[in-house]
C-alpha atoms as a PDB file:
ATOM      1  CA  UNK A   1      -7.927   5.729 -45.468  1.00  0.00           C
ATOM      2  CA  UNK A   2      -6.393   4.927 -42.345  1.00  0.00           C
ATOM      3  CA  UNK A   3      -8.557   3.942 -38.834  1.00  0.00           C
ATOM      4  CA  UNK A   4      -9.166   6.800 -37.258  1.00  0.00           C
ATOM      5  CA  UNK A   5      -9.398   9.481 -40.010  1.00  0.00           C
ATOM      6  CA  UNK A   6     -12.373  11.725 -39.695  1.00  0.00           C
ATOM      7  CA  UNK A   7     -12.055  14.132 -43.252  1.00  0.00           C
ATOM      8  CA  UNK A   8      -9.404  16.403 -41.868  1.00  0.00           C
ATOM      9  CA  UNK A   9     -11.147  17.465 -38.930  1.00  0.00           C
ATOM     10  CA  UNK A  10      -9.591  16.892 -34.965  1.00  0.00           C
ATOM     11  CA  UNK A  11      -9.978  13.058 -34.441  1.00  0.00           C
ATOM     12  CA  UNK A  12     -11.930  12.024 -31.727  1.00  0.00           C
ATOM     13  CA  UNK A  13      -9.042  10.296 -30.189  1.00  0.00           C
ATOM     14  CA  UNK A  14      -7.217  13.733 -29.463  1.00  0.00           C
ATOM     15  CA  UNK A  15     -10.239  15.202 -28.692  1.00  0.00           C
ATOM     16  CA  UNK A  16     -10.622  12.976 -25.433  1.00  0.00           C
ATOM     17  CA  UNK A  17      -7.017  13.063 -23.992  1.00  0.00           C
ATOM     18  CA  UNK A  18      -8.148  11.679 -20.870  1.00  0.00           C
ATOM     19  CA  UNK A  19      -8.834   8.184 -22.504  1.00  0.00           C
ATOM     20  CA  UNK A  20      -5.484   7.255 -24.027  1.00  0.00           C
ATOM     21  CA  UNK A  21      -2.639   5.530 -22.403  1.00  0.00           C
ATOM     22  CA  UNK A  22      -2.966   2.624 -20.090  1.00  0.00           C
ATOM     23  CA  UNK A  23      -4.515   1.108 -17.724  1.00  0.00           C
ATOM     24  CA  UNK A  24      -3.245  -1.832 -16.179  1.00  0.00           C
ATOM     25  CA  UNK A  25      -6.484  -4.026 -14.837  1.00  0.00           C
ATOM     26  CA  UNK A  26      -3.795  -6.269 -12.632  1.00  0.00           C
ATOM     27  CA  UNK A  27      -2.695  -3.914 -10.300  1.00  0.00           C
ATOM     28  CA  UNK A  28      -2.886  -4.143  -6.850  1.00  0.00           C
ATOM     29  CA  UNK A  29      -3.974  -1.399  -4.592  1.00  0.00           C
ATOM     30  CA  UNK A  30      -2.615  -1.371  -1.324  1.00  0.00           C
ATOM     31  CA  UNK A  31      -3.416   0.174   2.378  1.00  0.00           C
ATOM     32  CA  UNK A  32       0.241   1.443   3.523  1.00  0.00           C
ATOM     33  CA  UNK A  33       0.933   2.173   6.947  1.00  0.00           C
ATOM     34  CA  UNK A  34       3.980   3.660   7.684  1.00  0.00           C
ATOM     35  CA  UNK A  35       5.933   2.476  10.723  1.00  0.00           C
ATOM     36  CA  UNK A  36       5.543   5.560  13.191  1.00  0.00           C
ATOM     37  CA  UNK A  37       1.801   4.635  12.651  1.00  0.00           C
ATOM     38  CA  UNK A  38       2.635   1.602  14.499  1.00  0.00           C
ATOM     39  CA  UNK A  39       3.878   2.725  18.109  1.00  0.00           C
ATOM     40  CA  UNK A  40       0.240   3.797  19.027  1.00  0.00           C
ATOM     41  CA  UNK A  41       0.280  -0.222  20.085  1.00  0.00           C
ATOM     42  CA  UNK A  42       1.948  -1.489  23.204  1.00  0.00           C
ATOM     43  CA  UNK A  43       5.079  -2.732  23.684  1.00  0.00           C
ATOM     44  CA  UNK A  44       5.558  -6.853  22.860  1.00  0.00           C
ATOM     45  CA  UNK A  45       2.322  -7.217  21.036  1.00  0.00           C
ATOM     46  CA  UNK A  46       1.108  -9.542  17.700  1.00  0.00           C
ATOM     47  CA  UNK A  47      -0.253  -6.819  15.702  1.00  0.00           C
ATOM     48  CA  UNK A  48      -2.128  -8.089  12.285  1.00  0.00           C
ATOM     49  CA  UNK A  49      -4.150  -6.298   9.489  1.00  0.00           C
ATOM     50  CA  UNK A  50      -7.234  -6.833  12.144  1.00  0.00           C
ATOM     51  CA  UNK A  51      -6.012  -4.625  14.947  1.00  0.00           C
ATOM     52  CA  UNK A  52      -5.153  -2.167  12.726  1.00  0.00           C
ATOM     53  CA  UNK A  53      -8.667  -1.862  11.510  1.00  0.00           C
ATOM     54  CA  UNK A  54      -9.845  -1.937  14.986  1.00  0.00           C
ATOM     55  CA  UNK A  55      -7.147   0.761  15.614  1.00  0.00           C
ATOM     56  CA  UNK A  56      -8.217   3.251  12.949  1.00  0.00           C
ATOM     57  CA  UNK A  57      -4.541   2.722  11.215  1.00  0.00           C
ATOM     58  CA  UNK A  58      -6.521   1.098   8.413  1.00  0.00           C
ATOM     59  CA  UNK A  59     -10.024   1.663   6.876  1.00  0.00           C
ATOM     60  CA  UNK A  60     -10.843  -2.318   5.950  1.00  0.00           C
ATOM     61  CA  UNK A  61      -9.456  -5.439   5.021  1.00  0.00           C
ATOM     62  CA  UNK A  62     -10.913  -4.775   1.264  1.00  0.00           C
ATOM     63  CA  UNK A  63      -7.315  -4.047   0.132  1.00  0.00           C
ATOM     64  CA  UNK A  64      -3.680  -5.861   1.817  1.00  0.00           C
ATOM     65  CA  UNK A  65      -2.181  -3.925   3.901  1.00  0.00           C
ATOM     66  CA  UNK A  66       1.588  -2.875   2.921  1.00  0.00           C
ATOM     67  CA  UNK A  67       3.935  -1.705   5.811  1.00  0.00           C
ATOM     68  CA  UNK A  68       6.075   1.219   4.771  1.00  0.00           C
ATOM     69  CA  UNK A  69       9.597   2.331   6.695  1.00  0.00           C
ATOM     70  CA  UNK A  70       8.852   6.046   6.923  1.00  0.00           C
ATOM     71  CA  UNK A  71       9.279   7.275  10.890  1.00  0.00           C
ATOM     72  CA  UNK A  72      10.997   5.466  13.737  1.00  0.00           C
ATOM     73  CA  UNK A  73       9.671   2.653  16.221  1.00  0.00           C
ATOM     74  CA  UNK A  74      11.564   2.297  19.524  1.00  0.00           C
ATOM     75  CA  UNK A  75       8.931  -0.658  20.996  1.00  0.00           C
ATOM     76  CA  UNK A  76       9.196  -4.544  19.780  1.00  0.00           C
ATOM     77  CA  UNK A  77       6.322  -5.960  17.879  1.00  0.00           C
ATOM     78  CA  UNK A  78       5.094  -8.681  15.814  1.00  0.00           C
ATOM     79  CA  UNK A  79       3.566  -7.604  12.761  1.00  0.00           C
ATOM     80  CA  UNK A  80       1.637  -9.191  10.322  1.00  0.00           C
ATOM     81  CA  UNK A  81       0.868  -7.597   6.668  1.00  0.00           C
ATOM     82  CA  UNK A  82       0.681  -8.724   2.914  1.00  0.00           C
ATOM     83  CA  UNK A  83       3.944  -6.719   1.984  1.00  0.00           C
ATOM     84  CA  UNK A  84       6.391  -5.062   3.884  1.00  0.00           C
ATOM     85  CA  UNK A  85       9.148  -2.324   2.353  1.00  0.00           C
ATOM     86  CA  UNK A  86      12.556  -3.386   2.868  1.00  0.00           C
ATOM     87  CA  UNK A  87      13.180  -0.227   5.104  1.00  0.00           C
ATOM     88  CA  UNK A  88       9.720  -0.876   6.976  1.00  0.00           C
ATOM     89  CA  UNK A  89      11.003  -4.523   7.787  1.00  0.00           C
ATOM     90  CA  UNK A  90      14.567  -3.408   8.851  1.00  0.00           C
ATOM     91  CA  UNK A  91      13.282  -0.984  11.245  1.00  0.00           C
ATOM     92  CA  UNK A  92      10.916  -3.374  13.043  1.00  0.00           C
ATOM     93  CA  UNK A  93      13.585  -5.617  13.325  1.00  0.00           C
ATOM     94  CA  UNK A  94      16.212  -2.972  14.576  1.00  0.00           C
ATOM     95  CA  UNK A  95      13.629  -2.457  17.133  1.00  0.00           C
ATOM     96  CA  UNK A  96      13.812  -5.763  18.546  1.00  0.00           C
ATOM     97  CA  UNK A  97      10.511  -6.916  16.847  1.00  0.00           C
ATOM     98  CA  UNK A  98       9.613  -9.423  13.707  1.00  0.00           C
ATOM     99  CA  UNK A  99       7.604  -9.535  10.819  1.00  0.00           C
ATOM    100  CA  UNK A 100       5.165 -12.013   9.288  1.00  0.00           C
ATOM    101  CA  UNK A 101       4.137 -11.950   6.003  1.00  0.00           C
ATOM    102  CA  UNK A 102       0.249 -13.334   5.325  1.00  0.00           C
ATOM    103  CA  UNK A 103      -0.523 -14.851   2.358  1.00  0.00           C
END
C-alpha cells in the first residue's frame, strides 16, 4: 500500500489544501519604500533606515528596508537602505543624489 492511502476514502492530504506546496524558511521580508515616499525630507540630506522610522515611512528596523523606483524625486539625497531596485537607484541618482547600501 502506498504512504498516504487511507482505504479509498479522501486522503487527508487533499483534505487540507492549505498545507501543501512550499514554504521557503530563507526568505527575506522586506520594508519597501517607494521613492515619492522620500521627498517628504529636505533637500541635501543623509537619509538612513533610522529617519525613516522616525519619519513614519517605515514601521521598525525589525525587517531591511528595500528602496523601490515607483514615483518621481526632484530633491538630491543620500540614502541609505539594505537593497535598492535598479529603477529606485537610477532615479535618486537622476536627481542629483546617491545611494549607500548598508550591510
Amino acid at each position: 500500500m502506498r504512504l498516504g492511502f487511507e482505504g479509498g476514502q479522501l486522503p487527508l492530504i487533499k483534505k487540507l489544501p492549505m498545507l501543501r506546496g512550499f514554504t521557503n524558511i530563507f526568505r527575506t521580508e522586506y520594508s519597501v519604500v517607494n521613492v515619492d515616499r522620500l521627498a517628504a525630507f529636505p533637500a541635501d540630506s543623509e537619509v538612513t533606515p533610522q529617519s525613516m522610522v522616525d519619519a513614519g515611512i517605515v514601521k521598525n528596523l525589525k525587517n531591511p528596508v528595500k528602496v523601490l523606483g515607483r514615483g518621481e524625486l526632484g530633491i538630491p539625497l543620500v540614502v541609505e537602505a539594505n537593497k535598492f531596485s535598479r529603477s529606485g537607484r537610477e532615479k535618486i541618482e537622476a536627481a542629483g543624489g546617491s545611494v549607500r547600501e548598508v550591510g
